[in-house]
N, C-alpha and C. Protein backbone atom coordinates (compact mmCIF):
# COMPACT_ATOMS: atom_id res chain seq x y z
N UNK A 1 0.85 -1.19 0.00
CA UNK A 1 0.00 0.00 0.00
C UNK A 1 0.89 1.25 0.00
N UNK A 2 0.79 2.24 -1.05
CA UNK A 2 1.34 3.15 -1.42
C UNK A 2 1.16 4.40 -0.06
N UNK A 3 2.20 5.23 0.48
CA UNK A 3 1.68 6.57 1.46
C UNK A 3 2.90 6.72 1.10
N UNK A 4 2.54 8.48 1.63
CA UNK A 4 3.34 9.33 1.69
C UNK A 4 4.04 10.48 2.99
N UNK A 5 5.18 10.34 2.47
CA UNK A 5 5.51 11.35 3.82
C UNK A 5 5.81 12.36 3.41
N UNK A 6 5.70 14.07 4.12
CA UNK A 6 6.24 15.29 4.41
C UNK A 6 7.04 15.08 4.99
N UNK A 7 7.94 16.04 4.24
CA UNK A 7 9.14 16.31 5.04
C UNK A 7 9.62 17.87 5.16
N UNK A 8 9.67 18.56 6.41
CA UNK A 8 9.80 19.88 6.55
C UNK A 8 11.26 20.59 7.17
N UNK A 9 11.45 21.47 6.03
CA UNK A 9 12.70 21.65 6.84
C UNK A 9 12.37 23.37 7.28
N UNK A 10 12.11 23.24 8.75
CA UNK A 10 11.47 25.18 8.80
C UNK A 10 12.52 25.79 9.16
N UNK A 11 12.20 27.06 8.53
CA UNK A 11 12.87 28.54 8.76
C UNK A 11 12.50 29.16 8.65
N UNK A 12 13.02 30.70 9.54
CA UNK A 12 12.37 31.90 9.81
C UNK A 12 12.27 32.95 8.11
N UNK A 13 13.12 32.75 7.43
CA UNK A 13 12.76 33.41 5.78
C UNK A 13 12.33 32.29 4.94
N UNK A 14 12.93 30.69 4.78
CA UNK A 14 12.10 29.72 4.15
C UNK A 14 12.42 28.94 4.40
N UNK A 15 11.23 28.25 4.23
CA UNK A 15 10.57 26.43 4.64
C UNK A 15 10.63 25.59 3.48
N UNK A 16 11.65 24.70 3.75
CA UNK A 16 11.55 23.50 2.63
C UNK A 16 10.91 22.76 2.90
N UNK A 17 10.76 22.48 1.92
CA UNK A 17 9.44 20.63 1.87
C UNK A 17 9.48 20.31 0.64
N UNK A 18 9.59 18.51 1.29
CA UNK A 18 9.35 17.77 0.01
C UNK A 18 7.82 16.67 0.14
N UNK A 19 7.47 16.15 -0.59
CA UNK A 19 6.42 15.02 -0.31
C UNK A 19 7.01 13.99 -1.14
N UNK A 20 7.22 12.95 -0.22
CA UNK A 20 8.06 11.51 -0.83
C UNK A 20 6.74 10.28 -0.94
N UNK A 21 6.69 9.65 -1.95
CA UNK A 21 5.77 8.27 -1.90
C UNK A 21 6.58 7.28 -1.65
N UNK A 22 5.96 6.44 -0.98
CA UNK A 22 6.74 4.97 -0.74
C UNK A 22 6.02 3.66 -1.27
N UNK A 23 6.41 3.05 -2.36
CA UNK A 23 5.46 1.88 -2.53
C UNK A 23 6.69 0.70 -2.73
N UNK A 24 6.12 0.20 -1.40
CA UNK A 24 7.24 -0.96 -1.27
C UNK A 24 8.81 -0.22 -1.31
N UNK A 25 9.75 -0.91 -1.90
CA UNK A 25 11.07 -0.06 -2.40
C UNK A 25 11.45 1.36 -3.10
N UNK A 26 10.10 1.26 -3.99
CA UNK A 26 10.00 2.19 -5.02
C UNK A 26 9.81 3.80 -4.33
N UNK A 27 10.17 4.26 -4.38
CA UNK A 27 10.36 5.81 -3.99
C UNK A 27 10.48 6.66 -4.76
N UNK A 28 9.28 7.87 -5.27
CA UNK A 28 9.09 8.86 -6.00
C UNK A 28 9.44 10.23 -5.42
N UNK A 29 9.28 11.16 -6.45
CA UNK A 29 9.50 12.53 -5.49
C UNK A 29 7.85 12.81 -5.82
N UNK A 30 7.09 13.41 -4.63
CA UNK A 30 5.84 14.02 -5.67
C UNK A 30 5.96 15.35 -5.80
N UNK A 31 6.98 16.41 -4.61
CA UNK A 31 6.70 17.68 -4.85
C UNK A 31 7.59 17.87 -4.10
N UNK A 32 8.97 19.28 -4.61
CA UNK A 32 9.53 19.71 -3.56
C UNK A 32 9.46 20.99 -3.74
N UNK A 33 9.96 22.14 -2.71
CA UNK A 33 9.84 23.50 -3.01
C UNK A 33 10.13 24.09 -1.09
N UNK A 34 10.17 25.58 -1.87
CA UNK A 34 10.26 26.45 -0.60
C UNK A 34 9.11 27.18 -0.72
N UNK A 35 9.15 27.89 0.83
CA UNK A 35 8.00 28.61 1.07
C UNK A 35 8.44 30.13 1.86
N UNK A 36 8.40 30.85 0.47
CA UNK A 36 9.36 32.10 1.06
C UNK A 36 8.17 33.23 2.36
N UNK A 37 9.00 33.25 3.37
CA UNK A 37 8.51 33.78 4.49
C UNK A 37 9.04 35.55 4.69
N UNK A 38 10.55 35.76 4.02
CA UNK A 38 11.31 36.48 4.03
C UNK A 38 10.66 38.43 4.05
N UNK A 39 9.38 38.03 3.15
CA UNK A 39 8.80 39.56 2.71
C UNK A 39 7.66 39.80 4.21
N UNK A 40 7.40 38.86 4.53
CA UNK A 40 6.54 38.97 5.90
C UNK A 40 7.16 39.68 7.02
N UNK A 41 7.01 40.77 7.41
CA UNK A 41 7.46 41.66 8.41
C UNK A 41 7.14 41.13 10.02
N UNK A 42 5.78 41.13 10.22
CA UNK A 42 5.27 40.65 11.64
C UNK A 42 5.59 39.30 11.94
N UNK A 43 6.74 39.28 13.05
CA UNK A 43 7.00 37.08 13.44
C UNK A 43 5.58 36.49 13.60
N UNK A 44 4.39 37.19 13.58
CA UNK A 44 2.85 36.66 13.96
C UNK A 44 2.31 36.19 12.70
N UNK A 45 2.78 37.29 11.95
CA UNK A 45 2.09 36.21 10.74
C UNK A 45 2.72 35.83 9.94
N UNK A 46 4.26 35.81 10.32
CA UNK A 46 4.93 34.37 9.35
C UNK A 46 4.59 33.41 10.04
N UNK A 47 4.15 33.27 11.47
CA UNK A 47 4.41 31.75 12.28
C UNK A 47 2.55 31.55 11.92
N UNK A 48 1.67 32.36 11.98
CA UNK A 48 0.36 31.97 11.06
C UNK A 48 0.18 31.34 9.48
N UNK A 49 1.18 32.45 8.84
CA UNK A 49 1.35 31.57 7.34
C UNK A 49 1.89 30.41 7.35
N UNK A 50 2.93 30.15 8.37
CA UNK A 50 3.88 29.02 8.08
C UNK A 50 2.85 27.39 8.71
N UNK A 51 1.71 28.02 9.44
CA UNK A 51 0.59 26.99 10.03
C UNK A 51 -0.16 26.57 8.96
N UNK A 52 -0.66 27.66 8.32
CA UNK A 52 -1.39 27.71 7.13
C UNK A 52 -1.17 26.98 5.92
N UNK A 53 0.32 27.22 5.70
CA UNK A 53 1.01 26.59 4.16
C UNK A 53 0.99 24.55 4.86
N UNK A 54 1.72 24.85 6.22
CA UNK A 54 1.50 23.40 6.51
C UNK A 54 0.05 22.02 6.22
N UNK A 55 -0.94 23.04 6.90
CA UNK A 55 -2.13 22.34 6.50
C UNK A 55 -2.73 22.20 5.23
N UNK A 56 -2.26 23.34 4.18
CA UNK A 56 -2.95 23.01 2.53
C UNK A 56 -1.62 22.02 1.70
N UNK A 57 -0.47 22.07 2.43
CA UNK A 57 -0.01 21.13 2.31
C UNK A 57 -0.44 19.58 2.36
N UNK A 58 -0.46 19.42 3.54
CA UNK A 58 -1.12 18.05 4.03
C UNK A 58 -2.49 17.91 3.41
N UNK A 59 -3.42 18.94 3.31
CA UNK A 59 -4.58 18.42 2.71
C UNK A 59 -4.21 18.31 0.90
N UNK A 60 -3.43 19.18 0.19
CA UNK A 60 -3.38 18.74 -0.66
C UNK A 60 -2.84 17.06 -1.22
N UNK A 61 -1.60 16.93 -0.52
CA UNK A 61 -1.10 15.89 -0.70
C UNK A 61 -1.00 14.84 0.29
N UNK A 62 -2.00 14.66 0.88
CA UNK A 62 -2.04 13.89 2.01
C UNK A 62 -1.14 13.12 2.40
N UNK A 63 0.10 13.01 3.04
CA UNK A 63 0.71 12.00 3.96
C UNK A 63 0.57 11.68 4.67
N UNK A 64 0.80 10.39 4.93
CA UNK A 64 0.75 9.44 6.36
C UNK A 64 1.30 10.14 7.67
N UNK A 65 2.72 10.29 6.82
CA UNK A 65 3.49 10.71 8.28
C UNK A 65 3.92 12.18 7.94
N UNK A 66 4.66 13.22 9.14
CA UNK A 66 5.30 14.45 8.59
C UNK A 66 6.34 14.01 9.36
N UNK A 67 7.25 14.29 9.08
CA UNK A 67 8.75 14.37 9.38
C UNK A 67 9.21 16.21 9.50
N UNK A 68 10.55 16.27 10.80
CA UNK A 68 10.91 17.62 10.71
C UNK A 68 12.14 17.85 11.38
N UNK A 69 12.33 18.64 10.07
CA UNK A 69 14.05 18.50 10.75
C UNK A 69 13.89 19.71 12.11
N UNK A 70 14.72 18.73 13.48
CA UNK A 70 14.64 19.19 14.78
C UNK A 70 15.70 20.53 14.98
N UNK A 71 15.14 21.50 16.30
CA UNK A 71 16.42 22.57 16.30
C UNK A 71 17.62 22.35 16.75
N UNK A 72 18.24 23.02 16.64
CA UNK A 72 19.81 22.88 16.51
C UNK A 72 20.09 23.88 17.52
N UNK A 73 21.54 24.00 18.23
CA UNK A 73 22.08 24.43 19.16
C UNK A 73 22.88 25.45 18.66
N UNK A 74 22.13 27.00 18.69
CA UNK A 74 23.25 27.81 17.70
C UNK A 74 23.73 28.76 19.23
N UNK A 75 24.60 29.74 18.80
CA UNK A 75 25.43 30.65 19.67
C UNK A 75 24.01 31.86 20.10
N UNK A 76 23.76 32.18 19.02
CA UNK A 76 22.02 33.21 18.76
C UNK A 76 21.35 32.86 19.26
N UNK A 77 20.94 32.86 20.63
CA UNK A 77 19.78 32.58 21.24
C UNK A 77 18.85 33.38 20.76
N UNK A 78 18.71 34.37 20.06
CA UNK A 78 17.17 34.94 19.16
C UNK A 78 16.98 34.13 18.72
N UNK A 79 17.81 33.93 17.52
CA UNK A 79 17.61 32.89 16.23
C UNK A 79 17.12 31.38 16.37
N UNK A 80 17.50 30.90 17.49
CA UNK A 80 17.23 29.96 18.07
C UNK A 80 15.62 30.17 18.62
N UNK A 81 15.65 31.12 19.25
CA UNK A 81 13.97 31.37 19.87
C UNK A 81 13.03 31.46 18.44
N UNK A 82 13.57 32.02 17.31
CA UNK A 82 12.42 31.80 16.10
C UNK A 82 12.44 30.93 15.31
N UNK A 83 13.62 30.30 15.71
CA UNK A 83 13.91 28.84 14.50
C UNK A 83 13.08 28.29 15.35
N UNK A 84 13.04 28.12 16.87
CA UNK A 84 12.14 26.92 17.69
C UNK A 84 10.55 27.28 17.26
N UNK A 85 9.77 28.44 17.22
CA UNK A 85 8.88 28.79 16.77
C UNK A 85 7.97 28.54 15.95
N UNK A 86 8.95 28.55 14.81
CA UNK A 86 8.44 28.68 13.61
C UNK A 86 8.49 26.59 13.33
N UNK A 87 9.85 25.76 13.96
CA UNK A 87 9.72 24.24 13.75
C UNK A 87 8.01 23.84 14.82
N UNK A 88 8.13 24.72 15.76
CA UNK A 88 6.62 23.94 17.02
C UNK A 88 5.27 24.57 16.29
N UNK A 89 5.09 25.73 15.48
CA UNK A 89 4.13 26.08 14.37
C UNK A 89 3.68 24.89 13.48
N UNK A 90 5.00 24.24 12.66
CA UNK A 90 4.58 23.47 11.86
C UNK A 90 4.40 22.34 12.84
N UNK A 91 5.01 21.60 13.67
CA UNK A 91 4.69 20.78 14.36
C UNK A 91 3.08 20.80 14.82
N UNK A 92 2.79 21.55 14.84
CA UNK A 92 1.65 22.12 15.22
C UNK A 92 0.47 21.35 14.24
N UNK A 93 0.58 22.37 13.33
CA UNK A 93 -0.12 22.34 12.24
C UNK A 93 -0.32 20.72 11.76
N UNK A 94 0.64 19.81 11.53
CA UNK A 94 0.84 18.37 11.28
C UNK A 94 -0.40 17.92 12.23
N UNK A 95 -0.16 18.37 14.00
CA UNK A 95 -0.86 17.22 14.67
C UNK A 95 -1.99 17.71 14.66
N UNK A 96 -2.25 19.19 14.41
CA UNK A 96 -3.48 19.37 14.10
C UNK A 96 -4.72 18.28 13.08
N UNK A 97 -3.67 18.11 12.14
CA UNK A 97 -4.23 17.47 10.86
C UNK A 97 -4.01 15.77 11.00
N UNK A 98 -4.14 15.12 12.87
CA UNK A 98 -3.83 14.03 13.34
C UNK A 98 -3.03 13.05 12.27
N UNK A 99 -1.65 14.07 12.09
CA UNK A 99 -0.71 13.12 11.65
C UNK A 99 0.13 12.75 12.69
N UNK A 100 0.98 11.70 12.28
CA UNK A 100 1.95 10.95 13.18
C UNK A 100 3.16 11.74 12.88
N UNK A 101 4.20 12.76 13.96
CA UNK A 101 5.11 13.56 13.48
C UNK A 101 6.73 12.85 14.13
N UNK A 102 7.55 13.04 13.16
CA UNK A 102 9.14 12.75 13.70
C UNK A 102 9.71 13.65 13.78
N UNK A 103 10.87 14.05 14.25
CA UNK A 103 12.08 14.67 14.45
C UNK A 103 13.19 14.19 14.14
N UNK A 104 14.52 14.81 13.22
CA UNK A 104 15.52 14.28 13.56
C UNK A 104 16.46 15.15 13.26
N UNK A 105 17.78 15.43 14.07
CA UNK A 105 18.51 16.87 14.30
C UNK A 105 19.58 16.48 12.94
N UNK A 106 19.29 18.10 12.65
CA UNK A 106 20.33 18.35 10.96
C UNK A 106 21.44 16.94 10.72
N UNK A 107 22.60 17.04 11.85
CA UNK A 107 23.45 15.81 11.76
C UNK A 107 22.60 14.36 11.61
N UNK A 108 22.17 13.98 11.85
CA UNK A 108 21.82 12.70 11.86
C UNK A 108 20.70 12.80 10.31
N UNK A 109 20.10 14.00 10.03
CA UNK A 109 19.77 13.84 8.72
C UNK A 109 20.63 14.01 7.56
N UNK A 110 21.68 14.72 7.32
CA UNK A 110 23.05 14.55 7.02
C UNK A 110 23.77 13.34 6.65
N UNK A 111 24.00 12.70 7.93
CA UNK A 111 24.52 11.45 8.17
C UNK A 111 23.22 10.49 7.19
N UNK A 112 22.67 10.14 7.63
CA UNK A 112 21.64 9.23 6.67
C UNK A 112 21.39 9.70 5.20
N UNK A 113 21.74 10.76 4.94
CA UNK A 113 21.54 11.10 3.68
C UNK A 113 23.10 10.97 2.53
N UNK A 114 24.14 11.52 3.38
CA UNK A 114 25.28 11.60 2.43
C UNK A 114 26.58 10.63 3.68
N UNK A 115 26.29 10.11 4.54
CA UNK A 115 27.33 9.10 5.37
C UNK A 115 28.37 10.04 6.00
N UNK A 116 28.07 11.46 6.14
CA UNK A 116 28.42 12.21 6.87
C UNK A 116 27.91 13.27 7.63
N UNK A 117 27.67 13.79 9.00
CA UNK A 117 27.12 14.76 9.33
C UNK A 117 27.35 15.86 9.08
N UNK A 118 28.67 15.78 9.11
CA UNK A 118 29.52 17.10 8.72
C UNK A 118 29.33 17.81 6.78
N UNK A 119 28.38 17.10 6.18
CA UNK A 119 28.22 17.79 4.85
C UNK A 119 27.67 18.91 4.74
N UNK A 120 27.83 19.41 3.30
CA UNK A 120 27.30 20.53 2.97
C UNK A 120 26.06 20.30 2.61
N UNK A 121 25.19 21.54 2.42
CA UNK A 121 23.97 21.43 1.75
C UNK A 121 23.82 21.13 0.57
N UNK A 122 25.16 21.44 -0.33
CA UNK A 122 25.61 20.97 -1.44
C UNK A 122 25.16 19.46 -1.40
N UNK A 123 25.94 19.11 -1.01
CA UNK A 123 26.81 17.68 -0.95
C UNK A 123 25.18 17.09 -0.59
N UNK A 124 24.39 17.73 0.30
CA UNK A 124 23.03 16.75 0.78
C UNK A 124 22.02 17.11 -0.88
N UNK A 125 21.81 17.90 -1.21
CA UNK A 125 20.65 18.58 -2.59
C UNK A 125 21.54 17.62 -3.74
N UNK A 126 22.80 17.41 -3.84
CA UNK A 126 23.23 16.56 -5.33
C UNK A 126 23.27 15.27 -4.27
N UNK A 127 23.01 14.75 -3.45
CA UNK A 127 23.09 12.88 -3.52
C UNK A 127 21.18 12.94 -3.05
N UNK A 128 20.77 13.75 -2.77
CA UNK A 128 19.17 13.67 -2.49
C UNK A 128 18.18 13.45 -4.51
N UNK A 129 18.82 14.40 -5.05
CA UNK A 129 18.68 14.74 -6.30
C UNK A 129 19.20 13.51 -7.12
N UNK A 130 20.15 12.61 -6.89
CA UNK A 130 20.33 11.89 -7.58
C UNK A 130 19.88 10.34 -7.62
N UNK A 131 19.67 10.21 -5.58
CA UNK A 131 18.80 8.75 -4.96
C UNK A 131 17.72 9.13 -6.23
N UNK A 132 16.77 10.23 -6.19
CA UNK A 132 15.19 10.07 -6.64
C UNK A 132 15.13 10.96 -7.53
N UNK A 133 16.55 10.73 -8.66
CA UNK A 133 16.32 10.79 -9.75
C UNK A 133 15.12 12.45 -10.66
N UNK A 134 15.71 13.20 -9.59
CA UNK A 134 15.25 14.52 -9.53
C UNK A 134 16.01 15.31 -10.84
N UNK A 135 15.71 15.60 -12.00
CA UNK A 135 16.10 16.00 -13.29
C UNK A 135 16.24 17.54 -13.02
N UNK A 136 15.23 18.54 -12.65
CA UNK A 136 15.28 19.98 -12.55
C UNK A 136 16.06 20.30 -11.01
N UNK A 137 16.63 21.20 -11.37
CA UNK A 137 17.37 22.02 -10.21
C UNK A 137 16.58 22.75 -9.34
N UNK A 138 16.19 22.67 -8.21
CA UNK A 138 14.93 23.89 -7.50
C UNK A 138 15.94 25.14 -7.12
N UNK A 139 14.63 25.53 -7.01
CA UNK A 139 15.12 27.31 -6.52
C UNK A 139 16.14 27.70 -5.65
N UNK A 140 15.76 26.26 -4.47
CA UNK A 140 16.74 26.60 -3.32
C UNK A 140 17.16 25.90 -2.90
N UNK A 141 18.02 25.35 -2.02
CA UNK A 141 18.28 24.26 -1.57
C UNK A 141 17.50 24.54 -0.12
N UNK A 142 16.69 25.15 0.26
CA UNK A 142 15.67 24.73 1.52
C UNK A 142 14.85 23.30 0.88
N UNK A 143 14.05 23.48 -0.35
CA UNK A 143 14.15 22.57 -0.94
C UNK A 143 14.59 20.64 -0.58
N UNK A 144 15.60 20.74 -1.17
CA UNK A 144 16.15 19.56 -1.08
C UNK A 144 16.33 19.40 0.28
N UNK A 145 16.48 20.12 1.23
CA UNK A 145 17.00 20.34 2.80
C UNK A 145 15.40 19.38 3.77
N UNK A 146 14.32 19.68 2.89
CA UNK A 146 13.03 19.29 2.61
C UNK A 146 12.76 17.86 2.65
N UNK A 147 13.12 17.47 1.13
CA UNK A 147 12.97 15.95 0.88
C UNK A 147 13.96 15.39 1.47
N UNK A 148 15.55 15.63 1.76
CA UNK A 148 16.45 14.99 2.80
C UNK A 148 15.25 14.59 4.11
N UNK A 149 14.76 15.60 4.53
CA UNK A 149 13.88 15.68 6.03
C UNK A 149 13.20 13.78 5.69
N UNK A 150 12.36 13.95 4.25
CA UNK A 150 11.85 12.57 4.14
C UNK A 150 12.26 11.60 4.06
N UNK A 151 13.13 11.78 3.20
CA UNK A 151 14.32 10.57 3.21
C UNK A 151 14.72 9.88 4.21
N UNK A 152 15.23 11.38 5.01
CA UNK A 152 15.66 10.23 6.10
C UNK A 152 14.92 9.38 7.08
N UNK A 153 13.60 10.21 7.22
CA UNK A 153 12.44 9.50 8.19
C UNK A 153 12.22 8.18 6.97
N UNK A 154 12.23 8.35 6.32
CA UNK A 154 12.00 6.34 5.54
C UNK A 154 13.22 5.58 5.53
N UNK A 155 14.50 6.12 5.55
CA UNK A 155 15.45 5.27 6.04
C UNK A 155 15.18 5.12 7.22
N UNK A 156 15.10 5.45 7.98
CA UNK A 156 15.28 5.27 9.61
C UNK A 156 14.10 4.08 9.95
N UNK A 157 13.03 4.22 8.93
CA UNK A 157 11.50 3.29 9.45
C UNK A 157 12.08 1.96 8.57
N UNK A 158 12.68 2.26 7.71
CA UNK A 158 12.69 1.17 6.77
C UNK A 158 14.01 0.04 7.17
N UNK A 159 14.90 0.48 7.91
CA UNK A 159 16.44 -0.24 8.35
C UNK A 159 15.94 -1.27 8.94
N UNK A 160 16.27 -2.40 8.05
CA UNK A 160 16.00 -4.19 8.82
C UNK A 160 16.30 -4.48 9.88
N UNK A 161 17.28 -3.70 10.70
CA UNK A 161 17.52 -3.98 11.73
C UNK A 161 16.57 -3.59 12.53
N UNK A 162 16.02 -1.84 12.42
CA UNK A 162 15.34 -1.45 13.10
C UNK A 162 14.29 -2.22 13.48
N UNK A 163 13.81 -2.73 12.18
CA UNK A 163 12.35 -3.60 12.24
C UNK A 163 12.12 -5.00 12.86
N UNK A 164 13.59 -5.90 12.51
CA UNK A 164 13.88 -6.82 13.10
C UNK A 164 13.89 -7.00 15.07
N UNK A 165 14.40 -5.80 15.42
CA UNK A 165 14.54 -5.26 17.15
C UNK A 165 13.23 -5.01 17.59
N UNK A 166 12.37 -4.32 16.98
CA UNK A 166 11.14 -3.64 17.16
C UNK A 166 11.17 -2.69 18.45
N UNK A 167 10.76 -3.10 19.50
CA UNK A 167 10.82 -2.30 20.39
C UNK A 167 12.31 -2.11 21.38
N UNK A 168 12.80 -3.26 21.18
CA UNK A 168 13.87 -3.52 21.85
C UNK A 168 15.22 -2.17 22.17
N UNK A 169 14.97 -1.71 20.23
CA UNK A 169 15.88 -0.67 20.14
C UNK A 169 15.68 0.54 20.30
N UNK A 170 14.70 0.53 21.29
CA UNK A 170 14.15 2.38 22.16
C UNK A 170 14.31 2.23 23.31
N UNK A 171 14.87 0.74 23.83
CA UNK A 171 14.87 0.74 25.49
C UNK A 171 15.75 1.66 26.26
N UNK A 172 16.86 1.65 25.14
CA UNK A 172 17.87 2.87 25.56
C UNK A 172 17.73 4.28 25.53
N UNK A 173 16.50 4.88 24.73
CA UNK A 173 15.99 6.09 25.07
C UNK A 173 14.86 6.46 25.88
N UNK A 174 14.71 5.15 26.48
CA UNK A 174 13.41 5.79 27.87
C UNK A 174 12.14 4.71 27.14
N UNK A 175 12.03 3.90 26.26
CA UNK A 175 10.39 3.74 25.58
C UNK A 175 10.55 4.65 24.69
N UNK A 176 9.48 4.19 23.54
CA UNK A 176 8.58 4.22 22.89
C UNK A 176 8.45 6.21 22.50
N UNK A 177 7.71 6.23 23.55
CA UNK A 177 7.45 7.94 23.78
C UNK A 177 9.11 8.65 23.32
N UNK A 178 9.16 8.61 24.20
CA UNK A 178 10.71 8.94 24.96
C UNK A 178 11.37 9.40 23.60
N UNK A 179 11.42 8.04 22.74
CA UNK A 179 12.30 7.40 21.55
C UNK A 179 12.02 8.33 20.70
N UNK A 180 10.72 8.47 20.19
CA UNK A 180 10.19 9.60 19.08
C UNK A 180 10.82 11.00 19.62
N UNK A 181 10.60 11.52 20.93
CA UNK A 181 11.33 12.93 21.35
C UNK A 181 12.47 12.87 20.85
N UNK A 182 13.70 12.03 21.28
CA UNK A 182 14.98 11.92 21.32
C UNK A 182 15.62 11.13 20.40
N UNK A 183 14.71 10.57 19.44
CA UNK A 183 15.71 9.52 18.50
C UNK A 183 17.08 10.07 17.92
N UNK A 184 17.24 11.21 18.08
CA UNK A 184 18.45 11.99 17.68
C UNK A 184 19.50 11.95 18.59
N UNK A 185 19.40 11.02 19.53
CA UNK A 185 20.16 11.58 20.58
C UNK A 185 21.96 10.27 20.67
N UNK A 186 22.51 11.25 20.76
CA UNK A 186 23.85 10.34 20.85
C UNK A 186 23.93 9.57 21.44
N UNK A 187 25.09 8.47 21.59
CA UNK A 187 25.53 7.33 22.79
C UNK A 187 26.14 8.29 23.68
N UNK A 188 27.10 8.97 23.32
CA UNK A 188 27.37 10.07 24.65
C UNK A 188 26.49 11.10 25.33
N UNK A 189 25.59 11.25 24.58
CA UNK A 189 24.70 11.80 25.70
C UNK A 189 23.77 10.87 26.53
N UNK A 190 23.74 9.43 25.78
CA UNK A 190 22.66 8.60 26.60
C UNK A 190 23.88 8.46 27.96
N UNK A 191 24.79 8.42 27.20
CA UNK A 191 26.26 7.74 28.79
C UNK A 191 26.11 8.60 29.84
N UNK A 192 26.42 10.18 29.10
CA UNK A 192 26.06 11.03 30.65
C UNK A 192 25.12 11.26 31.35
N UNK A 193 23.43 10.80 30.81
CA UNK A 193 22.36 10.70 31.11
C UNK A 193 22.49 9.68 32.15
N UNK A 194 22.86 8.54 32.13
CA UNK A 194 23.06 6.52 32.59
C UNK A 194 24.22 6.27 32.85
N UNK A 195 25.19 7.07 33.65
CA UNK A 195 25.86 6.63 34.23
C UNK A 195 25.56 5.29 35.17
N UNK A 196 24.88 5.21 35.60
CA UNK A 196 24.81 3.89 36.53
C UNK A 196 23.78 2.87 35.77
N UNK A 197 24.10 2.89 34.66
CA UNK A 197 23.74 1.46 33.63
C UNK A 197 24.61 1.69 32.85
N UNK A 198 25.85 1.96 32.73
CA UNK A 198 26.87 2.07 31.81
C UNK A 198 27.82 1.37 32.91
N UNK A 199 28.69 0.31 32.46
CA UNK A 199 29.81 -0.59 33.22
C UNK A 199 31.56 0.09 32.54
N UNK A 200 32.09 1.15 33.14
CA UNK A 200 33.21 1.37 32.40
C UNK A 200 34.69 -0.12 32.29
């Protein structure tokens, strides 16, 4: 049975997104693009538009799941206060529209996408563009920053191992719950979390 996932990558001037189909192996692109926020003056009604574009999103192209790339730890605590904003807006908007939502922080979408965290956006828009066989160049690379977001939420659901473990392999982030908050989260941070279930 064929579904689809969103994948969002938010920002305070623009929001990438892609919509990925999954049927069986087969993986299409159905739509990628940005959503320029940049000419909007009031943070009230970019974080209203950015609710808005989310839901005619989802109703247009209905996905199963939304995926979103999680915030990041910058020096700018502003920037940080409207990057968090504008990602819990769309978060928003998704569960509004009782979808099932993921997270997963820039590195680890990186890493699953090009086998390094440390890449460029470059380096993620030409190996994203070339998995799914994406012919036109988009506008931006928020864009591709977008369908990476999907990508990687179907690698991550789709890894035999994962599926093979089932629950087994969230015991280390608290459950289930827990797991969806934090699936991003390192072995060194689980260590300094569990010191006393860690045997040095």
């Amino acid at each position: 049975m064929p579904y689809r996932i969103l994948g969002l990558d938010p920002g305070t001037n623009y929001m990438g997104y892609g919509v990925l189909e999954v049927n069986g192996r087969t993986l299409t692109p159905i739509i990628l693009g940005d959503i320029d926020l940049h000419k909007i003056t009031s943070p009230y009604d970019k974080l209203r538009y950015i609710f808005e574009r989310v839901r005619a999103l989802i109703d247009q192209y209905s996905p199963r799941e939304v995926a979103l790339e999680s915030p990041f730890f910058g020096k700018n605590v502003q920037s940080m206060l409207k990057l968090g904003r504008a990602q819990g807006v769309a978060m928003a908007a998704a569960l509004s529209c009782n979808k099932s939502v993921a997270e997963y922080a820039p590195t680890r979408i990186k890493q699953a996408i090009t086998g390094s965290g440390a890449a460029s956006k470059e380096q993620v828009a030409s190996i994203v563009m070339r998995t799914l066989k994406i012919e036109f160049k988009p506008r931006k690379l928020d864009a591709t920053d977008g369908m990476a977001v999907a990508l990687c939420h179907y690698y991550s659901n789709s890894n035999p191992i994962n599926q093979a473990l089932g629950e087994s392999r969230i015991k280390g982030l608290g459950g289930e719950k827990t797991a969806r908050k934090r699936g991003t989260q390192s072995w060194e941070q689980f260590v300094k979390e569990n010191k006393g279930r860690v045997k040095e």
